[in-house]
C-alpha atoms as a PDB file:
ATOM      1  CA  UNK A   1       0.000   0.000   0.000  1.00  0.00           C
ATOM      2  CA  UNK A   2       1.641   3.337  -1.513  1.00  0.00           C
ATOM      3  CA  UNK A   3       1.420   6.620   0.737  1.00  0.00           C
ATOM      4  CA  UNK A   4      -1.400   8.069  -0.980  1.00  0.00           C
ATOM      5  CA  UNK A   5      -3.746   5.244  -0.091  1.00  0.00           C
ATOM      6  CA  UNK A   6      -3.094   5.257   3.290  1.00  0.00           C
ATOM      7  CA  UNK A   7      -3.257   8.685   3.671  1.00  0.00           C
ATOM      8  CA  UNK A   8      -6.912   8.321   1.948  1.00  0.00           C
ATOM      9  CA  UNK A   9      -7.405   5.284   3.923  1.00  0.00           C
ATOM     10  CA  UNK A  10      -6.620   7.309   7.640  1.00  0.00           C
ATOM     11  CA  UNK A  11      -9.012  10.375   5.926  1.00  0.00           C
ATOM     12  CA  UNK A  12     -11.761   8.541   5.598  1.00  0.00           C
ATOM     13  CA  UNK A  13     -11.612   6.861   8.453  1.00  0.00           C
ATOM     14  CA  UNK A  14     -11.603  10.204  10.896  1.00  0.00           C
ATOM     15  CA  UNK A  15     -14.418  11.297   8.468  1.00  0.00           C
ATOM     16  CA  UNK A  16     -16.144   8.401   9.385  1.00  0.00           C
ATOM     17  CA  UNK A  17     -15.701   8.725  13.166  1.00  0.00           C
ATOM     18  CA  UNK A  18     -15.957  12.699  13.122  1.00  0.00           C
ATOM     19  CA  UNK A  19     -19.278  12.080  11.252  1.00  0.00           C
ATOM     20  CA  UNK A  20     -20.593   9.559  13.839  1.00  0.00           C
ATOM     21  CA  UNK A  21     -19.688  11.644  17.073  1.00  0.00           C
ATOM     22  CA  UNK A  22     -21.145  14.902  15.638  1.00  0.00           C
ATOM     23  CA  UNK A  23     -24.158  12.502  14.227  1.00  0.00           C
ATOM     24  CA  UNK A  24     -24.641  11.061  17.848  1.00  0.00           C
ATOM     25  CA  UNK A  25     -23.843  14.487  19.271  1.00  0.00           C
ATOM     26  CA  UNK A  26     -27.082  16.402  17.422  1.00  0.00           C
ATOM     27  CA  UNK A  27     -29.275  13.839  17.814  1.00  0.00           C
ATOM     28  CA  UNK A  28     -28.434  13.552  21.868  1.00  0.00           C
ATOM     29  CA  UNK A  29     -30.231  17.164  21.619  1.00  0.00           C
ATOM     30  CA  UNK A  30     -32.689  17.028  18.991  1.00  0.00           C
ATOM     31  CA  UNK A  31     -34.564  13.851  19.065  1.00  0.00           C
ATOM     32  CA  UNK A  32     -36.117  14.528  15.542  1.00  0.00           C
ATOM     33  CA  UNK A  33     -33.331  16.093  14.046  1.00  0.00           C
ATOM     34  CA  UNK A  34     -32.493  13.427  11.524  1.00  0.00           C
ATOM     35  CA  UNK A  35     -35.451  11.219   9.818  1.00  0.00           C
ATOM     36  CA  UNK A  36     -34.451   7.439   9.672  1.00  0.00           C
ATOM     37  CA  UNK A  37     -34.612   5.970   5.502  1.00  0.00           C
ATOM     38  CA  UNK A  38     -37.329   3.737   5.777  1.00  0.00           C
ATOM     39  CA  UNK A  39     -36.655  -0.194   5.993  1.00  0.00           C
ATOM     40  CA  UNK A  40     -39.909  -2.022   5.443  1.00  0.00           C
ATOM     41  CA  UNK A  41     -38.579  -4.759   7.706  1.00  0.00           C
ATOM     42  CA  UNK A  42     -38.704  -2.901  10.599  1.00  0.00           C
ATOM     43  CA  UNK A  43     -41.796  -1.208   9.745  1.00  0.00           C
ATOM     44  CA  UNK A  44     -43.295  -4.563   9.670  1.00  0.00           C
ATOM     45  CA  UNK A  45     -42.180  -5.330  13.244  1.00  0.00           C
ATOM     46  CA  UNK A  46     -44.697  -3.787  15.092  1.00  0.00           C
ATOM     47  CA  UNK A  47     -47.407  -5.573  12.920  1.00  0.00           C
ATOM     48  CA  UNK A  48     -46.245  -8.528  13.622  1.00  0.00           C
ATOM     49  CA  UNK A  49     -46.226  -8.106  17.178  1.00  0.00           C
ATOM     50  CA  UNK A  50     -49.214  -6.985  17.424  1.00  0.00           C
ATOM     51  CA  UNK A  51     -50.823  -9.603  15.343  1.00  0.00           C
ATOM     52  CA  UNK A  52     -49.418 -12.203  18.427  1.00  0.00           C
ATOM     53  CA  UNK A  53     -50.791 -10.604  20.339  1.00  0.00           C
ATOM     54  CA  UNK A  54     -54.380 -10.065  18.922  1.00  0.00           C
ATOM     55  CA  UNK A  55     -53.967 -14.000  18.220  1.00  0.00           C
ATOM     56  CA  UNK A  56     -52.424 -15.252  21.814  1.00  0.00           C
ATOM     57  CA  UNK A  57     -49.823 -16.523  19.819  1.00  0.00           C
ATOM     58  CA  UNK A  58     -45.573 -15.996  20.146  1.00  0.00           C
ATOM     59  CA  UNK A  59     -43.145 -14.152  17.781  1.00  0.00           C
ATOM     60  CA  UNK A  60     -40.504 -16.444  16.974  1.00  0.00           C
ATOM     61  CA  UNK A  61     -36.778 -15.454  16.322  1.00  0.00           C
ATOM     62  CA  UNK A  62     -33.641 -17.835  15.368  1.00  0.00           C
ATOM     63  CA  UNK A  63     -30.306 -17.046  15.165  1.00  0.00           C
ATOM     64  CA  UNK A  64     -28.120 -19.573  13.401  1.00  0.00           C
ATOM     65  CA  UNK A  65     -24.620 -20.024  13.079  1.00  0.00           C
ATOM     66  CA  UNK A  66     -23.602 -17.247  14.826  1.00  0.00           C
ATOM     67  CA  UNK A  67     -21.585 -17.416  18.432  1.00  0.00           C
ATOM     68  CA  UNK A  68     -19.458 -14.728  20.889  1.00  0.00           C
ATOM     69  CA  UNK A  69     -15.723 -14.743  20.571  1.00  0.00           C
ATOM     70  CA  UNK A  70     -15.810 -15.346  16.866  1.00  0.00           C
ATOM     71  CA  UNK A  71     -15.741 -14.070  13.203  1.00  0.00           C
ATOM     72  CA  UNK A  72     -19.594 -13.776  14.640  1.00  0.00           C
ATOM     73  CA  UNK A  73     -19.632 -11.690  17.403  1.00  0.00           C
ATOM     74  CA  UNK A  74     -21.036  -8.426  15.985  1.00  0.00           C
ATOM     75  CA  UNK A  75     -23.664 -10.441  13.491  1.00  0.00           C
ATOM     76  CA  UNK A  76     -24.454 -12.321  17.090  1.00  0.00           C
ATOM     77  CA  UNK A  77     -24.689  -8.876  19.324  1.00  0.00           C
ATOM     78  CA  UNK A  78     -26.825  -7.582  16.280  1.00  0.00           C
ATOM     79  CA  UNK A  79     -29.445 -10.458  16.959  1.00  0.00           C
ATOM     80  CA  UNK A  80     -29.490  -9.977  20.356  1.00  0.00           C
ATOM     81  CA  UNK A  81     -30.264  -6.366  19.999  1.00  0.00           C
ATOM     82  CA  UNK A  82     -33.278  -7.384  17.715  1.00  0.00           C
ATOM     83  CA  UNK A  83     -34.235 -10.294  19.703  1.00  0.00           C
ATOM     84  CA  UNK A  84     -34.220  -7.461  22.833  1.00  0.00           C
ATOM     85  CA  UNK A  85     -36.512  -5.091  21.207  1.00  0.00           C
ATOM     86  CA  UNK A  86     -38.845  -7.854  20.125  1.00  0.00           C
ATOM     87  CA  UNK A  87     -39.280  -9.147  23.510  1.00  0.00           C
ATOM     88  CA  UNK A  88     -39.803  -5.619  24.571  1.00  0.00           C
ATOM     89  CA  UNK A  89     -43.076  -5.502  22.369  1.00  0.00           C
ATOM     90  CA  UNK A  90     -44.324  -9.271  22.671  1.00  0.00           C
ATOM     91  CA  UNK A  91     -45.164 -11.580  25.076  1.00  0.00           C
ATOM     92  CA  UNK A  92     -43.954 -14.375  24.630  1.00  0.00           C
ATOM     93  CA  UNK A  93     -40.993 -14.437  22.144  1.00  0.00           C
ATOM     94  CA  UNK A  94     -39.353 -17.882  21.859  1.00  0.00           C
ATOM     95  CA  UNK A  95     -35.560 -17.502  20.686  1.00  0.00           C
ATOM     96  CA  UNK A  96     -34.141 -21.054  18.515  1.00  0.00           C
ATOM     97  CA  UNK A  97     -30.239 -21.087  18.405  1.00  0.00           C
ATOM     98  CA  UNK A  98     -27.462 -23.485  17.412  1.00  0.00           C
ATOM     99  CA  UNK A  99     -24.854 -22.544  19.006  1.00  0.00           C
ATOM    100  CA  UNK A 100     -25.082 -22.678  22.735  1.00  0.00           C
ATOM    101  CA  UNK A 101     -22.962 -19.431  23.583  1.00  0.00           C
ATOM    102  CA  UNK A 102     -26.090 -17.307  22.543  1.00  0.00           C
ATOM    103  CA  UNK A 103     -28.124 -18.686  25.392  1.00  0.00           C
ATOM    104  CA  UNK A 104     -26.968 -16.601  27.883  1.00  0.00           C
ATOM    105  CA  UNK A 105     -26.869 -13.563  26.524  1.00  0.00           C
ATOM    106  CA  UNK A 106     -30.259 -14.317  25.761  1.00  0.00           C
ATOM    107  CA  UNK A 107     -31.573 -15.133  28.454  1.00  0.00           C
ATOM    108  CA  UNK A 108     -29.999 -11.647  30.370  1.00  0.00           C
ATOM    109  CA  UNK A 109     -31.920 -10.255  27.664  1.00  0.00           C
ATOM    110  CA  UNK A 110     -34.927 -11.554  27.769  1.00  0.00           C
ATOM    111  CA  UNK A 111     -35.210 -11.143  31.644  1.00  0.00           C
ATOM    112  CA  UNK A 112     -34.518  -7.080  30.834  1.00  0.00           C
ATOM    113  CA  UNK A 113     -37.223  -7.331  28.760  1.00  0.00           C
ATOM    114  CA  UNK A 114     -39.449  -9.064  31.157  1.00  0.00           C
ATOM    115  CA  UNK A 115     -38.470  -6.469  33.783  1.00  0.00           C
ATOM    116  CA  UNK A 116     -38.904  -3.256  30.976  1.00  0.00           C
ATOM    117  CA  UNK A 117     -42.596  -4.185  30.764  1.00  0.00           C
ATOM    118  CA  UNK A 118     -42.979  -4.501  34.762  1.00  0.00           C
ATOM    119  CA  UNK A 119     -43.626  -8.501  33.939  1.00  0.00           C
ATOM    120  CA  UNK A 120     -40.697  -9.866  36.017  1.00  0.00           C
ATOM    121  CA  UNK A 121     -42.684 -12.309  37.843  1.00  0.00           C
ATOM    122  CA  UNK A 122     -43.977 -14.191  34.447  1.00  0.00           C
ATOM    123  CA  UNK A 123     -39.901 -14.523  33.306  1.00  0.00           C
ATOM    124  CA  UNK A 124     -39.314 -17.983  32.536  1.00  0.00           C
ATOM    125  CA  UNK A 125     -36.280 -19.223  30.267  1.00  0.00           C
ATOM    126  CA  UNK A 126     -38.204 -22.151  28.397  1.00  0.00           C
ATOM    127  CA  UNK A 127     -38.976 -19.910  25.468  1.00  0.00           C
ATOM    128  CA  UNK A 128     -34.820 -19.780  24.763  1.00  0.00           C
ATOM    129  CA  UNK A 129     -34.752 -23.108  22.754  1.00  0.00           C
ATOM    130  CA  UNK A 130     -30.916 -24.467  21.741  1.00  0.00           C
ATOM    131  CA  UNK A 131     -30.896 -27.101  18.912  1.00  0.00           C
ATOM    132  CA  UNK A 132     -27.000 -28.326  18.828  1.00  0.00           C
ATOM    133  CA  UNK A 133     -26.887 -28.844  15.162  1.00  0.00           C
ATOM    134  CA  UNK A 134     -24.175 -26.499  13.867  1.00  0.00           C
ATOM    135  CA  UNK A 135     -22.646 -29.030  11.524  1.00  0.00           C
ATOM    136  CA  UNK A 136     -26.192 -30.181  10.022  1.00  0.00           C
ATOM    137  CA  UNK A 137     -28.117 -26.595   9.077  1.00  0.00           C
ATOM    138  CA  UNK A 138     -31.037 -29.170   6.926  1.00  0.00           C
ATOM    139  CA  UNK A 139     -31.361 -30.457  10.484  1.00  0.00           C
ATOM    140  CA  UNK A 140     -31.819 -26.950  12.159  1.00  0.00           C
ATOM    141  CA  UNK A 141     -33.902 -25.721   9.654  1.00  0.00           C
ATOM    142  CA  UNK A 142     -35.921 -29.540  10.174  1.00  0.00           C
ATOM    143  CA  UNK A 143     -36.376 -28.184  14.073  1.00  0.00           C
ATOM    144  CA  UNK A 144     -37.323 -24.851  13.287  1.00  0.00           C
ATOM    145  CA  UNK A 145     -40.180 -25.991  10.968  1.00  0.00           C
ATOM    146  CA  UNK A 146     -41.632 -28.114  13.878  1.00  0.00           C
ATOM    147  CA  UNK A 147     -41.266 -25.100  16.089  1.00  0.00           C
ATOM    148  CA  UNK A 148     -43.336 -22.720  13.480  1.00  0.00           C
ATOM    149  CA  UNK A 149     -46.220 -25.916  14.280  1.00  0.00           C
ATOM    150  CA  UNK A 150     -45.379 -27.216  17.474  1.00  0.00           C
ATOM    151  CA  UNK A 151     -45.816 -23.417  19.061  1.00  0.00           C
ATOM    152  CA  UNK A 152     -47.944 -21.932  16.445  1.00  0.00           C
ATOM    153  CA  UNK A 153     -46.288 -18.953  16.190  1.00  0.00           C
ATOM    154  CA  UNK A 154     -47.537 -15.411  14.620  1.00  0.00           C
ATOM    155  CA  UNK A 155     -44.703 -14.660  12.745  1.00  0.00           C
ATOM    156  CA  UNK A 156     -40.615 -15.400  12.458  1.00  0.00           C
ATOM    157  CA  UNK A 157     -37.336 -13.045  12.078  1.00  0.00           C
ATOM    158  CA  UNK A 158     -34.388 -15.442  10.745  1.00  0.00           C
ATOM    159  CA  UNK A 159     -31.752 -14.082  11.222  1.00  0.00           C
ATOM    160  CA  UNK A 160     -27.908 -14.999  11.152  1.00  0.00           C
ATOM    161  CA  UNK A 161     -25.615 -17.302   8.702  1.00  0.00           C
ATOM    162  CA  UNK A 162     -28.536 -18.999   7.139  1.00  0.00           C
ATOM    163  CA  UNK A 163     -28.011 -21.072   3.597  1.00  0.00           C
ATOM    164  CA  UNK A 164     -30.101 -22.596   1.022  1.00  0.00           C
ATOM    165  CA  UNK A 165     -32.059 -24.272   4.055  1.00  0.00           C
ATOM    166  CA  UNK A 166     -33.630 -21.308   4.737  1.00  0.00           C
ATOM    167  CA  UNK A 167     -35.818 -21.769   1.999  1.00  0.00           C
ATOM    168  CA  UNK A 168     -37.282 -24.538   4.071  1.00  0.00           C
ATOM    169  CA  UNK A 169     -38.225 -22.735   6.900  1.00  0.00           C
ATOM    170  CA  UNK A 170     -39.659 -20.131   4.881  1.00  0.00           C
ATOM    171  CA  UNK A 171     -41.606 -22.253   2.828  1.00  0.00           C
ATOM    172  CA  UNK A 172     -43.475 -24.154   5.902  1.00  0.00           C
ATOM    173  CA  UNK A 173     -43.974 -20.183   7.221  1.00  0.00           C
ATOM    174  CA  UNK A 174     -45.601 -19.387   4.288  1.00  0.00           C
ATOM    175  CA  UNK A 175     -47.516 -22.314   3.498  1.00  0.00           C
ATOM    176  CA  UNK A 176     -49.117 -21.797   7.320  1.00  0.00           C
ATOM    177  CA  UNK A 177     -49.723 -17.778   6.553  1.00  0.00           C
ATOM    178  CA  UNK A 178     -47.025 -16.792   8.819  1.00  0.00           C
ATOM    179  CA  UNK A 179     -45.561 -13.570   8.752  1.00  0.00           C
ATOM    180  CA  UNK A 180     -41.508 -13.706   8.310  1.00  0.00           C
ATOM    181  CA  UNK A 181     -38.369 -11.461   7.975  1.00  0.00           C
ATOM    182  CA  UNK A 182     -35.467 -12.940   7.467  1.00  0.00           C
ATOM    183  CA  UNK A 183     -31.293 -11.883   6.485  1.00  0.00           C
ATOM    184  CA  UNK A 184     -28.523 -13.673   6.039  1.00  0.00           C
ATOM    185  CA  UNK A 185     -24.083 -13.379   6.012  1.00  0.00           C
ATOM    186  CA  UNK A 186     -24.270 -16.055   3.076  1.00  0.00           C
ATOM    187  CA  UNK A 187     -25.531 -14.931  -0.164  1.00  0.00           C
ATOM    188  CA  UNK A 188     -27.296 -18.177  -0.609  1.00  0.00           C
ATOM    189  CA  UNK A 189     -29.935 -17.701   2.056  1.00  0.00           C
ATOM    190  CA  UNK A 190     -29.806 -14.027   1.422  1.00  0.00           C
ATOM    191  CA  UNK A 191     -31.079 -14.521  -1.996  1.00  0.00           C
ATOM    192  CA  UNK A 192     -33.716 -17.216  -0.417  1.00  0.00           C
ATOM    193  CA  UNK A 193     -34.828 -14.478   1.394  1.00  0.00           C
ATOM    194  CA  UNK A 194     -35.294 -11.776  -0.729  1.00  0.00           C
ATOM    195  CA  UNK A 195     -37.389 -14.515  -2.380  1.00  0.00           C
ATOM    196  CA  UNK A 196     -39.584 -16.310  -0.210  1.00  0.00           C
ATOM    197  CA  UNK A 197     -40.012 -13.767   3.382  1.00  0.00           C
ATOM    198  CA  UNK A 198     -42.353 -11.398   3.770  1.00  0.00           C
ATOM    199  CA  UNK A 199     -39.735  -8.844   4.432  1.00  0.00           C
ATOM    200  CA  UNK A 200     -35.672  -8.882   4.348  1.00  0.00           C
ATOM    201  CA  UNK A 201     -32.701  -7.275   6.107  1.00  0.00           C
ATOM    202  CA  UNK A 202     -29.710  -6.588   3.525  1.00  0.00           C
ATOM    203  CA  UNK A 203     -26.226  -6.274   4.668  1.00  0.00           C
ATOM    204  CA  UNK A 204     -25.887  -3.044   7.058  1.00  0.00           C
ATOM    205  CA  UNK A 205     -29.321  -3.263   7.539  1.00  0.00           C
ATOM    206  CA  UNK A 206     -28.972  -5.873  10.371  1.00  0.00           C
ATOM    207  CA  UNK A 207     -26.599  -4.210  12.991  1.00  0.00           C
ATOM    208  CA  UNK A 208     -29.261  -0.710  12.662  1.00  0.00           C
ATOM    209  CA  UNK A 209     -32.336  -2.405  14.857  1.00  0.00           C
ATOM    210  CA  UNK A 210     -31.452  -0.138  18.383  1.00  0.00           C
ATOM    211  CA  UNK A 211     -32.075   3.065  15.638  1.00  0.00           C
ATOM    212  CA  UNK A 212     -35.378   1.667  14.366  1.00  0.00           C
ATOM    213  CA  UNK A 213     -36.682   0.063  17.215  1.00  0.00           C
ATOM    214  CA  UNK A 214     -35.160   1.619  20.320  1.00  0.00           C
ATOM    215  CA  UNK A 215     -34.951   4.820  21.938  1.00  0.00           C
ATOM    216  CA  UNK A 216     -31.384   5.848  21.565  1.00  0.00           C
ATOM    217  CA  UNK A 217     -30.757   9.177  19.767  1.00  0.00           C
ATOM    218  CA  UNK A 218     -26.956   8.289  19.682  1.00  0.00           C
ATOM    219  CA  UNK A 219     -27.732   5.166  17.295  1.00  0.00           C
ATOM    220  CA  UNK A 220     -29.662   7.216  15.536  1.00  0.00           C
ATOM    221  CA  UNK A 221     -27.531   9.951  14.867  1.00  0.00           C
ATOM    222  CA  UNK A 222     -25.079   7.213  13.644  1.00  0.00           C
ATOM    223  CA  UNK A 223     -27.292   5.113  11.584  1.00  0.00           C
ATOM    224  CA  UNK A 224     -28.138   8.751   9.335  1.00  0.00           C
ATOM    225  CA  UNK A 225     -24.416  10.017   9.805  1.00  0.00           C
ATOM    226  CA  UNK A 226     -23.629   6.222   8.068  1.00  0.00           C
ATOM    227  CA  UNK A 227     -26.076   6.574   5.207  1.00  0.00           C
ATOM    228  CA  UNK A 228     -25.195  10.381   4.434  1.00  0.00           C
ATOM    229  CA  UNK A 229     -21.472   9.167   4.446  1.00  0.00           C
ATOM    230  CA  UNK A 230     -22.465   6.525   2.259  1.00  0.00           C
ATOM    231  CA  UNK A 231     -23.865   8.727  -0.633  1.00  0.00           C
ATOM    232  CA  UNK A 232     -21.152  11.263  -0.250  1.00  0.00           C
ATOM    233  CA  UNK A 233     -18.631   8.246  -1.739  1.00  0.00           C
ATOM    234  CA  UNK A 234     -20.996   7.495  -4.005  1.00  0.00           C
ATOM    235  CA  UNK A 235     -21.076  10.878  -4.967  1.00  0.00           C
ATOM    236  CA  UNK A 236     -17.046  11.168  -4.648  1.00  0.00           C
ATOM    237  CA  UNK A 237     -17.277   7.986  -7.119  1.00  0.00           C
ATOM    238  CA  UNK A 238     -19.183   9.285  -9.934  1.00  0.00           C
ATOM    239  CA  UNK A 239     -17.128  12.627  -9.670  1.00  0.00           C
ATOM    240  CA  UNK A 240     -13.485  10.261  -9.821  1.00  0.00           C
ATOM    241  CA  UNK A 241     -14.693   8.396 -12.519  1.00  0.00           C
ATOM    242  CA  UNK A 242     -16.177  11.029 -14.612  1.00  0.00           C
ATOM    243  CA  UNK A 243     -12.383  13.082 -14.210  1.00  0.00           C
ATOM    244  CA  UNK A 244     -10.973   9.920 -15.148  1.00  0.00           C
ATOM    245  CA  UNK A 245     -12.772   9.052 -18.317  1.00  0.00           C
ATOM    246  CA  UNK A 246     -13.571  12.981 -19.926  1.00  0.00           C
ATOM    247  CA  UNK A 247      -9.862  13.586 -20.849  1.00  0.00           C
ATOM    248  CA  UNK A 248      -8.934  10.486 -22.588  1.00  0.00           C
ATOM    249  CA  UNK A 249     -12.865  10.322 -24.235  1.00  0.00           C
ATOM    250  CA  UNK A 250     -12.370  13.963 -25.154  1.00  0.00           C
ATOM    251  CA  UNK A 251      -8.875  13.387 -26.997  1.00  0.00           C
ATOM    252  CA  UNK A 252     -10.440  10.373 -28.671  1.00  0.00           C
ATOM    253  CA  UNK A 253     -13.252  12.435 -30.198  1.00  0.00           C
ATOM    254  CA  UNK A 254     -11.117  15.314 -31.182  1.00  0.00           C
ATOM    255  CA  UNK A 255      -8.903  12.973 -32.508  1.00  0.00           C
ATOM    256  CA  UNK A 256     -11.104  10.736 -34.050  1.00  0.00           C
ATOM    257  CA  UNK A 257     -13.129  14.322 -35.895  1.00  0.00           C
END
């Protein structure tokens, strides 16, 4: 790496940090200050929730193939956060995991949420469900379709490192009018959800769900700081590659006439 990259490389990386603090530090004193771009999957949320609970019925979120202490910690504290919120709005919310370090931090959470909604007394740790079948995701997805029956659940958010099998789970969902939103790491399963669930998370759009669903101006102030950042490269882009290509297009034509 030459000295010019890095210096651009350092830039935009203080950009990026000086955007977010300023970002979090607006927002912190004007709650509305900066409108959120809409994400239909999070829009959905509260319908959902509040189908369950017209119907008696749970919300169901899984997590697979994601763990703490791994390549999957932030894709696992980004769950959580969702799975938090969730909980926060319905009662119950069974959690399905594979990998048994997610348990625990579930189950903190889920007691928060328990305690949020001045329910402590009903807490009760048999709606975190762990199915150890990490190696054997047909499997996982096998136990998650006999949870969508077995508990006859409202509506699902799959989240996590999901592959084709996903279109399994989906499938039963939809086949028993379930409401679903699902994301995935793997492109597989992200492309089986952008086909087959009722709404989808893509890429950035899973770590943002403290923004959209919680009170926290901060995250807020980030999530917009993040997607005005993100246009202003675009922007920077289009400008590059227009400088780049108008000199040696113009000497062509001239040269060409």
């Amino acid at each position: 790496m030459d000295t010019t990259t890095q210096f651009i490389t350092v830039v935009i990386i203080c950009l990026t940090l000086l955007s977010l603090v300023q970002g979090a530090l607006v927002a912190r004193r004007r709650k509305d200050a900066f409108p959120l771009r809409p994400i239909a999957a999070y829009a959905s949320i509260p319908t959902m929730v509040g189908t369950a609970i017209e119907a008696g019925r749970p919300v169901h979120i899984s997590v697979a193939n994601t763990g703490l202490g791994g390549s999957n910690t932030l894709l696992t504290l980004a769950s959580a956060e969702l799975f938090y919120q969730t909980a926060v709005r319905a009662e119950p919310t069974i959690l399905t995991a594979n990998d048994p370090l997610v348990l625990p931090l579930s189950y903190v959470l889920l007691q928060r949420a328990y305690a949020r909604r001045g329910h402590a007394d009903r807490f009760s740790g048999r709606y975190l469900r762990w199915y150890p079948a990490p190696a054997q995701p047909l499997a996982f997805a096998g136990a998650l379709t006999t949870t969508l029956s077995a508990d006859q659940v409202s509506g699902s958010i799959l989240l996590g490192n999901f592959g084709s099998e996903l279109a399994l789970v989906l499938d039963a969902a939809n086949r028993r009018k379930q409401g679903s939103i699902a994301s995935s790491v793997d492109l597989t399963g992200q492309a089986v959800a952008y086909a087959l669930a009722g709404d989808t998370l893509i890429g950035e759009e899973m770590f943002v769900a403290g923004a959209y669903l919680g009170d926290n101006t901060a995250q807020r102030g980030a999530v917009v700081a993040l997607d005005t950042l993100r246009w202003l490269l675009i922007g920077a882009i289009v400008v590059y590659t227009f400088v780049s290509l108008y000199e040696p297009v113009r000497t062509a034509l001239l040269g060409g006439g």
